[in-house]
Protein backbone atom coordinates (compact mmCIF):
# COMPACT_ATOMS: atom_id res chain seq x y z
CA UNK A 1 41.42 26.08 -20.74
CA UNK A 2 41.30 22.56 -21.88
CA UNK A 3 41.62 21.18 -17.97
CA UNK A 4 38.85 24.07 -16.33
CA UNK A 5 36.47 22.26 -18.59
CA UNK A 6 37.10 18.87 -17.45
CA UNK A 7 37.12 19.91 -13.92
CA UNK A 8 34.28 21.93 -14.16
CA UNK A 9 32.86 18.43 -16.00
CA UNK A 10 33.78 16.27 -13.26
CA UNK A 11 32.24 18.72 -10.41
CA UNK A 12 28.97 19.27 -12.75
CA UNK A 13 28.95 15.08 -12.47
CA UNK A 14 29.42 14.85 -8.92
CA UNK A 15 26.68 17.28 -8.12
CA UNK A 16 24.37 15.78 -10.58
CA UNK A 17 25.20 12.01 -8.38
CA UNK A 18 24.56 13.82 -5.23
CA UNK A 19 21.22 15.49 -6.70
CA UNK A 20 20.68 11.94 -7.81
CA UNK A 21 20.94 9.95 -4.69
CA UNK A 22 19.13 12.96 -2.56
CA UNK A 23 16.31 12.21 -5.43
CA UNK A 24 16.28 8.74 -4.68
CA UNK A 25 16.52 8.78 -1.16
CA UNK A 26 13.80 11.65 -1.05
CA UNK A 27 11.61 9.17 -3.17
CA UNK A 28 12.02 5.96 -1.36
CA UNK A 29 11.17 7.94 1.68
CA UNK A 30 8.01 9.16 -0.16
CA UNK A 31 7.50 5.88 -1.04
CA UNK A 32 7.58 4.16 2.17
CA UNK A 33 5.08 7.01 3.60
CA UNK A 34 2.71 6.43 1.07
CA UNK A 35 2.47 2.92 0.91
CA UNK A 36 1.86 1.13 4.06
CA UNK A 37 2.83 -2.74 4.28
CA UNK A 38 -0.38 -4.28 3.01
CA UNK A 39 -1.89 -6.15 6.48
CA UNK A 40 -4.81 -8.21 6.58
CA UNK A 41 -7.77 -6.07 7.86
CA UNK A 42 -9.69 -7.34 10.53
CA UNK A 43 -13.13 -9.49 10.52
CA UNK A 44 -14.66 -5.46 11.52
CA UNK A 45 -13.03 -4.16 8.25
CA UNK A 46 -14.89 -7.72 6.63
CA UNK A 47 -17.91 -7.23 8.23
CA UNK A 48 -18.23 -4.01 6.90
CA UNK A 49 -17.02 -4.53 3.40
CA UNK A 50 -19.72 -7.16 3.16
CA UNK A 51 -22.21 -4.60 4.47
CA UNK A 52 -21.17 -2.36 1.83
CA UNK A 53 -21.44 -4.69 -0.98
CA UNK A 54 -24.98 -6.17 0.04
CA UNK A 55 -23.63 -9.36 0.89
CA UNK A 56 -23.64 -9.52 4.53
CA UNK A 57 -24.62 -12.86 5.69
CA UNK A 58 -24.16 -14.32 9.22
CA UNK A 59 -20.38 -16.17 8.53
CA UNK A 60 -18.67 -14.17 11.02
CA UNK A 61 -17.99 -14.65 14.64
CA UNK A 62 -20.23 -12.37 17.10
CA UNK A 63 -16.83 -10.18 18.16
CA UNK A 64 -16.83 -9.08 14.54
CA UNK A 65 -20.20 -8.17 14.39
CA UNK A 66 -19.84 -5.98 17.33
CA UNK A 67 -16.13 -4.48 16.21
CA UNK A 68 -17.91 -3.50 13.22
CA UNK A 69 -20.87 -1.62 15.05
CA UNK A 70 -18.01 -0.09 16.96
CA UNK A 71 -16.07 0.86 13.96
CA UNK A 72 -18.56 2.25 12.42
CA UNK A 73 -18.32 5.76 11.01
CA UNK A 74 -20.53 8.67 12.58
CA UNK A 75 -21.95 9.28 8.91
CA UNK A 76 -22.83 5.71 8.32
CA UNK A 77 -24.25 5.13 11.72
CA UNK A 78 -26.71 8.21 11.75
CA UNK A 79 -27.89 8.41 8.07
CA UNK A 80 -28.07 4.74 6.82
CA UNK A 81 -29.29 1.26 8.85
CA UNK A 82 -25.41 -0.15 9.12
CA UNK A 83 -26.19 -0.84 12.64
CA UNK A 84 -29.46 -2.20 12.17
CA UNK A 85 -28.60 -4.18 9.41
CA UNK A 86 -25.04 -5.57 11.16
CA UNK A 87 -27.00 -6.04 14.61
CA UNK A 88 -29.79 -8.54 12.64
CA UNK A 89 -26.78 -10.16 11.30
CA UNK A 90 -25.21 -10.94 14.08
CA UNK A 91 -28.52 -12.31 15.47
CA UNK A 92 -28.61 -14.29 12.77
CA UNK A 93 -25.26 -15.79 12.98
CA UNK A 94 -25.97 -16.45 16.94
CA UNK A 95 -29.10 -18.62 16.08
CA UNK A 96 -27.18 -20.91 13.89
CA UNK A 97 -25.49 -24.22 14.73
CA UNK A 98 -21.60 -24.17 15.83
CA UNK A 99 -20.39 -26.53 13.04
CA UNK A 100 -21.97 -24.41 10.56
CA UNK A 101 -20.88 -21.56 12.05
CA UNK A 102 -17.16 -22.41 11.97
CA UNK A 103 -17.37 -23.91 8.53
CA UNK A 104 -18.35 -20.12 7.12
CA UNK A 105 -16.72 -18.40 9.53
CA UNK A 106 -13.29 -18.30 7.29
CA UNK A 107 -14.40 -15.96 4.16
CA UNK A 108 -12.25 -15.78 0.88
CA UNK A 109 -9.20 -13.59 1.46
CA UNK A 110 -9.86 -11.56 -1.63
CA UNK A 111 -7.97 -8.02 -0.23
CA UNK A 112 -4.72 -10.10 -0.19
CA UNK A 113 -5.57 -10.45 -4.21
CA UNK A 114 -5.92 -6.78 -4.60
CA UNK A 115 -3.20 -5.21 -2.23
CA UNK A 116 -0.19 -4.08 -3.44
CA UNK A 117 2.92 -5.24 -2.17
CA UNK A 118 5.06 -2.54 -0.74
CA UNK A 119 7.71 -4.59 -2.09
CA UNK A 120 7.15 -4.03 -5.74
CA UNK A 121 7.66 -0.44 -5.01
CA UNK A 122 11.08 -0.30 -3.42
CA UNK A 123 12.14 -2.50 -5.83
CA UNK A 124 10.96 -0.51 -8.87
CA UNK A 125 12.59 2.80 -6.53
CA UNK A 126 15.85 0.67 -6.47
CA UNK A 127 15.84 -0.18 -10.19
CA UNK A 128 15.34 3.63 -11.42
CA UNK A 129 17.73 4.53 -9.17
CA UNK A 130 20.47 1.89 -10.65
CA UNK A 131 19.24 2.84 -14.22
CA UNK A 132 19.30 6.50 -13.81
CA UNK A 133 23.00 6.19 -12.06
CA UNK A 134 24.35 4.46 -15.21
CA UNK A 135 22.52 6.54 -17.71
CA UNK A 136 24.25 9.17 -15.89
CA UNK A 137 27.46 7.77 -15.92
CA UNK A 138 27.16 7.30 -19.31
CA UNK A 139 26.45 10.39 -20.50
CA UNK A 140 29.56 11.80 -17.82
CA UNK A 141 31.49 9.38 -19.78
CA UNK A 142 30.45 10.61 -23.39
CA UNK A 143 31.19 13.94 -22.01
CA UNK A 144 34.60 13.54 -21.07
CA UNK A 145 35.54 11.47 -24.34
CA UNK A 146 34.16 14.42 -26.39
CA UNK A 147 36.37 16.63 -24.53
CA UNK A 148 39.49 15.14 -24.74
C-alpha cells in the first residue's frame, strides 16, 4: 500500500511537470503573439502622431508628409482636416531653407522611451517558469519525505 502511494506520487509529479512545461510553452507562445518586437515607426507614423497631438510643424522630409496622407485612415480623412492640415505642412516644410530643414528633420525618438521590450517579457516567462518548476519540486519533495 505504502509503494502505490509513492508511485501514484511520482506519476501525479510527472504529469503536474508536463502540465507545467505545456503551461509555459503555451504562454511564451502567447507571449510572443502578443507582443511584437518594438520597431521604430516610420516618419508617416511621426507625422501623424504630431498631427494628433497639435504639434505638427514642418521638420519632416516631403516623403513623410505624403506617406502620412497615404496612411491615413478613411475615418480621419473624411470627417476631420488631417489632409488639409498635413498637406499645408508639407508646404510649409518645402518653402524652407535646406540647412534648416535637415537640422529639424531628426525629431526626438520618444516611442523608443515608451516601448516595451519584448525582451523583458520572455525573460519574466523564463523566470516563472524556473520558479514554478522548483516550487514544484519542492513540494514533490515534501511529499515524498512525508510519505516515507
Amino acid at each position: 500500500m505504502h509503494g502505490e502511494r509513492s508511485v501514484r506520487a511520482v506519476r501525479n509529479g510527472r504529469r503536474a511537470l508536463a502540465a507545467l512545461v505545456i503551461a509555459i510553452a503555451g504562454l511564451t507562445a502567447f507571449a510572443g503573439c502578443g507582443y511584437p518586437v518594438a520597431a521604430k515607426p516610420g516618419c508617416a507614423d511621426d507625422v501623424l502622431d504630431d498631427w494628433t497631438r497639435g504639434t505638427l510643424g514642418s521638420a519632416y522630409p516631403q516623403d513623410c508628409y505624403q506617406s502620412a496622407i497615404e496612411a491615413l485612415p478613411e475615418d480621419l480623412r473624411a470627417y476631420t482636416t488631417a489632409a488639409d492640415d498635413i498637406s499645408r505642412a508639407a508646404d510649409a516644410a518645402s518653402r524652407t531653407d535646406v540647412s534648416a530643414r535637415q537640422l529639424a528633420a531628426s525629431p526626438v525618438e520618444s516611442d523608443d522611451l515608451r516601448a516595451f521590450p519584448f525582451q523583458v517579457v520572455l525573460i519574466s516567462v523564463f523566470a516563472a517558469a524556473l520558479v514554478a518548476g522548483g516550487v514544484a519540486a519542492s513540494l514533490i519533495r515534501r511529499r515524498r519525505t512525508r510519505e516515507r
